[in-house]
C-alpha atoms as a PDB file:
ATOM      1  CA  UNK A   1     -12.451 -29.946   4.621  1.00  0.00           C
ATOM      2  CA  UNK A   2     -16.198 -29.605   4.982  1.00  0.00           C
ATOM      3  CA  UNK A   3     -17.312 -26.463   7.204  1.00  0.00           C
ATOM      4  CA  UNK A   4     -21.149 -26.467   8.695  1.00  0.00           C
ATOM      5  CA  UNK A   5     -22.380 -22.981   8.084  1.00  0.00           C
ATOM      6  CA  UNK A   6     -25.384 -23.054   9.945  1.00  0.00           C
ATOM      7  CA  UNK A   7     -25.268 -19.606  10.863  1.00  0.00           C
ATOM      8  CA  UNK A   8     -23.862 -16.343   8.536  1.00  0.00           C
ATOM      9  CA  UNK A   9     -21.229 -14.615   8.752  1.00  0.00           C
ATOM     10  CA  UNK A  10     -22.409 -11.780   7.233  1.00  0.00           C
ATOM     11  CA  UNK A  11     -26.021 -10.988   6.931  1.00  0.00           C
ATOM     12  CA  UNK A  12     -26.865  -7.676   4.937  1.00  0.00           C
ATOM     13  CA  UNK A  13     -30.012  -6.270   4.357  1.00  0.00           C
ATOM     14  CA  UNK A  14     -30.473  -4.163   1.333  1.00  0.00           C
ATOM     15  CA  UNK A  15     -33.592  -2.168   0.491  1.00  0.00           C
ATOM     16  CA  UNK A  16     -35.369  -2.377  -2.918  1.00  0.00           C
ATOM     17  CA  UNK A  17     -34.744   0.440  -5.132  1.00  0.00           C
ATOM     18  CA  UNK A  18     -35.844   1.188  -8.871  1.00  0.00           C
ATOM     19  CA  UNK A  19     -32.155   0.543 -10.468  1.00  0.00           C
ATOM     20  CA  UNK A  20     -32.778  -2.795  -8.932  1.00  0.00           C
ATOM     21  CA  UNK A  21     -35.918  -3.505 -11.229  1.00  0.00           C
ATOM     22  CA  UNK A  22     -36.477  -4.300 -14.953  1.00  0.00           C
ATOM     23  CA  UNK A  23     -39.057  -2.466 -16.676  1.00  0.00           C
ATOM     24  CA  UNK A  24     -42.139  -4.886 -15.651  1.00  0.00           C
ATOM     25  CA  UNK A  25     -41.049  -4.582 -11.826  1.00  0.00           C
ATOM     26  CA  UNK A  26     -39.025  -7.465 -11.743  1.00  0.00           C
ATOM     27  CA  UNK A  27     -36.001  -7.867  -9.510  1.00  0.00           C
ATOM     28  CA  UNK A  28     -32.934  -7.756 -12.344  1.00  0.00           C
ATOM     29  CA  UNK A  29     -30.052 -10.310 -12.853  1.00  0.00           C
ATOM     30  CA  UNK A  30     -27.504  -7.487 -12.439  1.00  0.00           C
ATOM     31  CA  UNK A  31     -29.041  -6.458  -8.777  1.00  0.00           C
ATOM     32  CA  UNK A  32     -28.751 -10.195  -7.834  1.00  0.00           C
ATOM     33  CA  UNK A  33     -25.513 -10.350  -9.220  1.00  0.00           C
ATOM     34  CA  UNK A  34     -24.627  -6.839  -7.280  1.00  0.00           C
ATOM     35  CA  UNK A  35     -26.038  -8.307  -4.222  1.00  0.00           C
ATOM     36  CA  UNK A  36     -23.996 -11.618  -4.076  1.00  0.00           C
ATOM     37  CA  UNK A  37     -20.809  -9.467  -5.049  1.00  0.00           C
ATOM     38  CA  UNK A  38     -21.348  -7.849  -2.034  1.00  0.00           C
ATOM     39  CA  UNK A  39     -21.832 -10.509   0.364  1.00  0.00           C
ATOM     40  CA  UNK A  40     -19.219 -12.032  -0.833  1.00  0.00           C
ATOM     41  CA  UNK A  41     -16.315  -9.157  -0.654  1.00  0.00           C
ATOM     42  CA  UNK A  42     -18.029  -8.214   3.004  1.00  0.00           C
ATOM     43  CA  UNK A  43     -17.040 -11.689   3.476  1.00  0.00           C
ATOM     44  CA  UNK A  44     -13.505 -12.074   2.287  1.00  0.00           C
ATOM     45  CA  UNK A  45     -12.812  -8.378   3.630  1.00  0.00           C
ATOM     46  CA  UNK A  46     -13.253 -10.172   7.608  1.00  0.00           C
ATOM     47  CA  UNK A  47     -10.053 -12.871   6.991  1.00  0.00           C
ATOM     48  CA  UNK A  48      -7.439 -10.001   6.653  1.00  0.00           C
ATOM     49  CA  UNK A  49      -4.895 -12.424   5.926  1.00  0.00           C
ATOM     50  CA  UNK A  50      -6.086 -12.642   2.226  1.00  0.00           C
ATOM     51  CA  UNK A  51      -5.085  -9.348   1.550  1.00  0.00           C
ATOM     52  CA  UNK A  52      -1.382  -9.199   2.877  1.00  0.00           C
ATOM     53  CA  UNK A  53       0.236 -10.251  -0.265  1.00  0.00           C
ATOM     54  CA  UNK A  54       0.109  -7.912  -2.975  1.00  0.00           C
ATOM     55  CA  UNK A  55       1.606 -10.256  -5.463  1.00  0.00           C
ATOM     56  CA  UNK A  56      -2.004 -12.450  -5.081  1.00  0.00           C
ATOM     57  CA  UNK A  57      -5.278 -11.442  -6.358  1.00  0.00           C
ATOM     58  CA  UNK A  58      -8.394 -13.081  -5.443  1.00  0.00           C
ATOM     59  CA  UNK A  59     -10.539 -14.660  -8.552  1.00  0.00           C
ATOM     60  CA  UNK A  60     -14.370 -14.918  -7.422  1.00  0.00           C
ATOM     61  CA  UNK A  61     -16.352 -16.866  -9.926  1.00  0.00           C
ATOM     62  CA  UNK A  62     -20.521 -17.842  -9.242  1.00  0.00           C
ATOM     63  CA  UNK A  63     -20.715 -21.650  -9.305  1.00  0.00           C
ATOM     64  CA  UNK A  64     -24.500 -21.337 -11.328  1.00  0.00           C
ATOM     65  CA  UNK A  65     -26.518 -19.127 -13.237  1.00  0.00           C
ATOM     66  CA  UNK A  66     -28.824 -16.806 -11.548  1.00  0.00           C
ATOM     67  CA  UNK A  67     -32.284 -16.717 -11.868  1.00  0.00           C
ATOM     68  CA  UNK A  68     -34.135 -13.708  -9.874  1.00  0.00           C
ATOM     69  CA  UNK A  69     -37.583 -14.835 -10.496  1.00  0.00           C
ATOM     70  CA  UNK A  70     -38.136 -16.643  -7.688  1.00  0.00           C
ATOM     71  CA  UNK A  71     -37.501 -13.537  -5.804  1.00  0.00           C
ATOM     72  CA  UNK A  72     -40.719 -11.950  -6.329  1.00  0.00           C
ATOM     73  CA  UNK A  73     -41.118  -8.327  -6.084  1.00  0.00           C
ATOM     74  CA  UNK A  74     -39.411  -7.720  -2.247  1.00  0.00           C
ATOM     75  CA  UNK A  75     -39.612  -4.567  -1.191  1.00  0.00           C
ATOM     76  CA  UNK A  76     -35.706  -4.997   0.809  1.00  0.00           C
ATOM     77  CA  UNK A  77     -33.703  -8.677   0.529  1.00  0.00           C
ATOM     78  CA  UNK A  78     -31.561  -9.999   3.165  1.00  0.00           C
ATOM     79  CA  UNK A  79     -28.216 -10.995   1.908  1.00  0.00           C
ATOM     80  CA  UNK A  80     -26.255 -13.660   3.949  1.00  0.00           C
ATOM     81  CA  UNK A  81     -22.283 -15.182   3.295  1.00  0.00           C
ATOM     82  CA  UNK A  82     -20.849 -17.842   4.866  1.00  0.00           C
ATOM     83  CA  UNK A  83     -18.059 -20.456   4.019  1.00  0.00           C
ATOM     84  CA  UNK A  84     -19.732 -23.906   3.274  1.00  0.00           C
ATOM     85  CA  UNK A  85     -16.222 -25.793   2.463  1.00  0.00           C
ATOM     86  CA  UNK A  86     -11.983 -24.888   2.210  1.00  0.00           C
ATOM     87  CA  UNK A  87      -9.973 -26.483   0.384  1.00  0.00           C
ATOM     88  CA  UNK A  88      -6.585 -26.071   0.085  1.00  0.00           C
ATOM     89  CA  UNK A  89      -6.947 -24.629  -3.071  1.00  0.00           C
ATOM     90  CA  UNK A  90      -9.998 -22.672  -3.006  1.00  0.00           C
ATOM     91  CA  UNK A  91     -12.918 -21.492  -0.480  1.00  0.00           C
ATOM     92  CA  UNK A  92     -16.316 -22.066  -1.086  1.00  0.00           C
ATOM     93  CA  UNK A  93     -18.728 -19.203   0.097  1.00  0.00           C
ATOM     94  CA  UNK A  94     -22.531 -20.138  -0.102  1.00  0.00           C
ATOM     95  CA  UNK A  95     -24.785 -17.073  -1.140  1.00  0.00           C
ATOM     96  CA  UNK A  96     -28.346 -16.877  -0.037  1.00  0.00           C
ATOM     97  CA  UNK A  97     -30.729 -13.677  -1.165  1.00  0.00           C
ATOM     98  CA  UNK A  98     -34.141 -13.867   1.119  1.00  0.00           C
ATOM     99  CA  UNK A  99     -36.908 -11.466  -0.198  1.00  0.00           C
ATOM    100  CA  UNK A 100     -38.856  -9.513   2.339  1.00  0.00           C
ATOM    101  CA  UNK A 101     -42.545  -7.817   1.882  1.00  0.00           C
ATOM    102  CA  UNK A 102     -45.757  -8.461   0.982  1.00  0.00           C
ATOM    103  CA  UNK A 103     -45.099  -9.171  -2.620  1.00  0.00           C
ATOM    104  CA  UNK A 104     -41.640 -11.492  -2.126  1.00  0.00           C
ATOM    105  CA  UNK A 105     -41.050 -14.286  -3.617  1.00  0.00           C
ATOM    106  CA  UNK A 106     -38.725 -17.278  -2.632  1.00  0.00           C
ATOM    107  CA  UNK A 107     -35.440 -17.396  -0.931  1.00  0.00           C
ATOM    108  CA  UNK A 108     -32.308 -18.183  -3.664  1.00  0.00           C
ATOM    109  CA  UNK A 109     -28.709 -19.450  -3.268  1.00  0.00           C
ATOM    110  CA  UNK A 110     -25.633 -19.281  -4.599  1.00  0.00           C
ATOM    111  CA  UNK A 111     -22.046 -20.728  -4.361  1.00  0.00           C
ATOM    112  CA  UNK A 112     -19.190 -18.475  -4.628  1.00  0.00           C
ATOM    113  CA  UNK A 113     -15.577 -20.441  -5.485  1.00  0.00           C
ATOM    114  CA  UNK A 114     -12.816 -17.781  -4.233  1.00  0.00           C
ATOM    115  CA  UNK A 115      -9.196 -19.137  -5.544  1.00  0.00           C
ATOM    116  CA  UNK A 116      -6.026 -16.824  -5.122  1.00  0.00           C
ATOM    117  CA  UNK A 117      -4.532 -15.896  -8.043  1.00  0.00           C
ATOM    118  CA  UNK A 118      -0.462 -14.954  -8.448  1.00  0.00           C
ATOM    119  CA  UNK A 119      -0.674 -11.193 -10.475  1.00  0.00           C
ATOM    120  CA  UNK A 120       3.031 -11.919 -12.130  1.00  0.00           C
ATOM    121  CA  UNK A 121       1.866 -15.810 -13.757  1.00  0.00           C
ATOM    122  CA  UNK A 122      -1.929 -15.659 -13.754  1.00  0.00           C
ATOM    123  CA  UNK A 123      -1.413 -19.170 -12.051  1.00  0.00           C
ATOM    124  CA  UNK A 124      -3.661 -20.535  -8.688  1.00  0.00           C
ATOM    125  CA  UNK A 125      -1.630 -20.003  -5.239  1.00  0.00           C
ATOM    126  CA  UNK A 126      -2.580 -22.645  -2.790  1.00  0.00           C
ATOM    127  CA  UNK A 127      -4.041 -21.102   0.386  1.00  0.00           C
ATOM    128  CA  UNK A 128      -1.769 -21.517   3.131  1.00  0.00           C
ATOM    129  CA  UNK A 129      -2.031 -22.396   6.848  1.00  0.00           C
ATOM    130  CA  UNK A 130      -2.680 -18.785   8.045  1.00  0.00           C
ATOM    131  CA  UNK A 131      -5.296 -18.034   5.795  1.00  0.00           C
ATOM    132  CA  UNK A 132      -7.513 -21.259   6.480  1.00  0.00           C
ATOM    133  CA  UNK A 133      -6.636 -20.751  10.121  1.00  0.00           C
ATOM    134  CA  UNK A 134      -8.195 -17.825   9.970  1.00  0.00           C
ATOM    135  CA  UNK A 135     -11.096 -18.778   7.525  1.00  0.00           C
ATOM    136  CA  UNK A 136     -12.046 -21.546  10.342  1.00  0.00           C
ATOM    137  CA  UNK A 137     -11.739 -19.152  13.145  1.00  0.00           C
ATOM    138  CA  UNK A 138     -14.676 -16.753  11.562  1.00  0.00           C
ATOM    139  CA  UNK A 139     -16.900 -19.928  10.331  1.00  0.00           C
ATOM    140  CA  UNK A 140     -16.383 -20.609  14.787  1.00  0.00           C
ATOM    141  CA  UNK A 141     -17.067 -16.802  15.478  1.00  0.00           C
ATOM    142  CA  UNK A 142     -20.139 -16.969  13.444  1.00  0.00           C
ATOM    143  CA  UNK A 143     -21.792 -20.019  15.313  1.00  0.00           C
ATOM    144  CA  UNK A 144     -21.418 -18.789  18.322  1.00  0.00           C
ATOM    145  CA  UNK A 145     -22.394 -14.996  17.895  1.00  0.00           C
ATOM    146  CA  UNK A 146     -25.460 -15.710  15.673  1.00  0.00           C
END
């Protein structure tokens, strides 16, 4: 099932800070990464039904490599989450990272594939009818709050 994301779920912004830099004054590949991590968990943390089953982990994997040049040199980044397609089998979370300041760069993107995982096998667990009930319900929230 295809979900229209128009809007975000979760929008974050996060300043600029040195540990976020390389030594030129470059944004770094591990404050990108860092940055879609946490979109991502602020996301899954909302659809509490994830987390009721201890036997299930959830397995987050980036669908591309990252590239932070684009970004520029932002002085704070917006952050945004929101579910661009659910499957039975997995949930699709598109990333985007907006620089802000008079030195930013372009916008980049990111898709996040979120599959549960059973702890005891290591095997994929289908996501059942609570879970994308409840997925669907914050993609609706989102639209019309935003």
């Amino acid at each position: 099932m295809q979900v229209s994301a128009p809007k975000w779920l979760i929008r974050q912004e996060i300043p600029v800070v040195d540990e976020d830099l390389t030594a030129d004054g470059a944004v770094s590949l591990l404050a990108v990464e860092r940055w879609f991590t946490t979109v991502a968990a602020a996301y899954l943390d909302r659809c509490k039904s994830l987390h009721r089953e201890p036997s299930l982990a959830l397995n987050l994997r980036l669908d591309a490599p990252l590239d932070p040049a684009p970004l520029g040199r932002p002085t704070k980044v917006v952050a945004s989450a929101s579910a661009s397609q659910l499957r039975p089998d997995a949930l699709t979370i598109e990333l985007r990272v907006r620089p802000v300041g008079p030195n930013a760069g372009a916008r980049i993107g990111n898709l996040c594939v979120v599959t549960l995982l059973n702890t005891a096998t290591c095997l994929p667990q289908p996501m059942d009818a609570v879970i994308r009930a409840e997925l669907l319900a914050l993609e609706r929230a989102a639209r019309h709050n935003n």
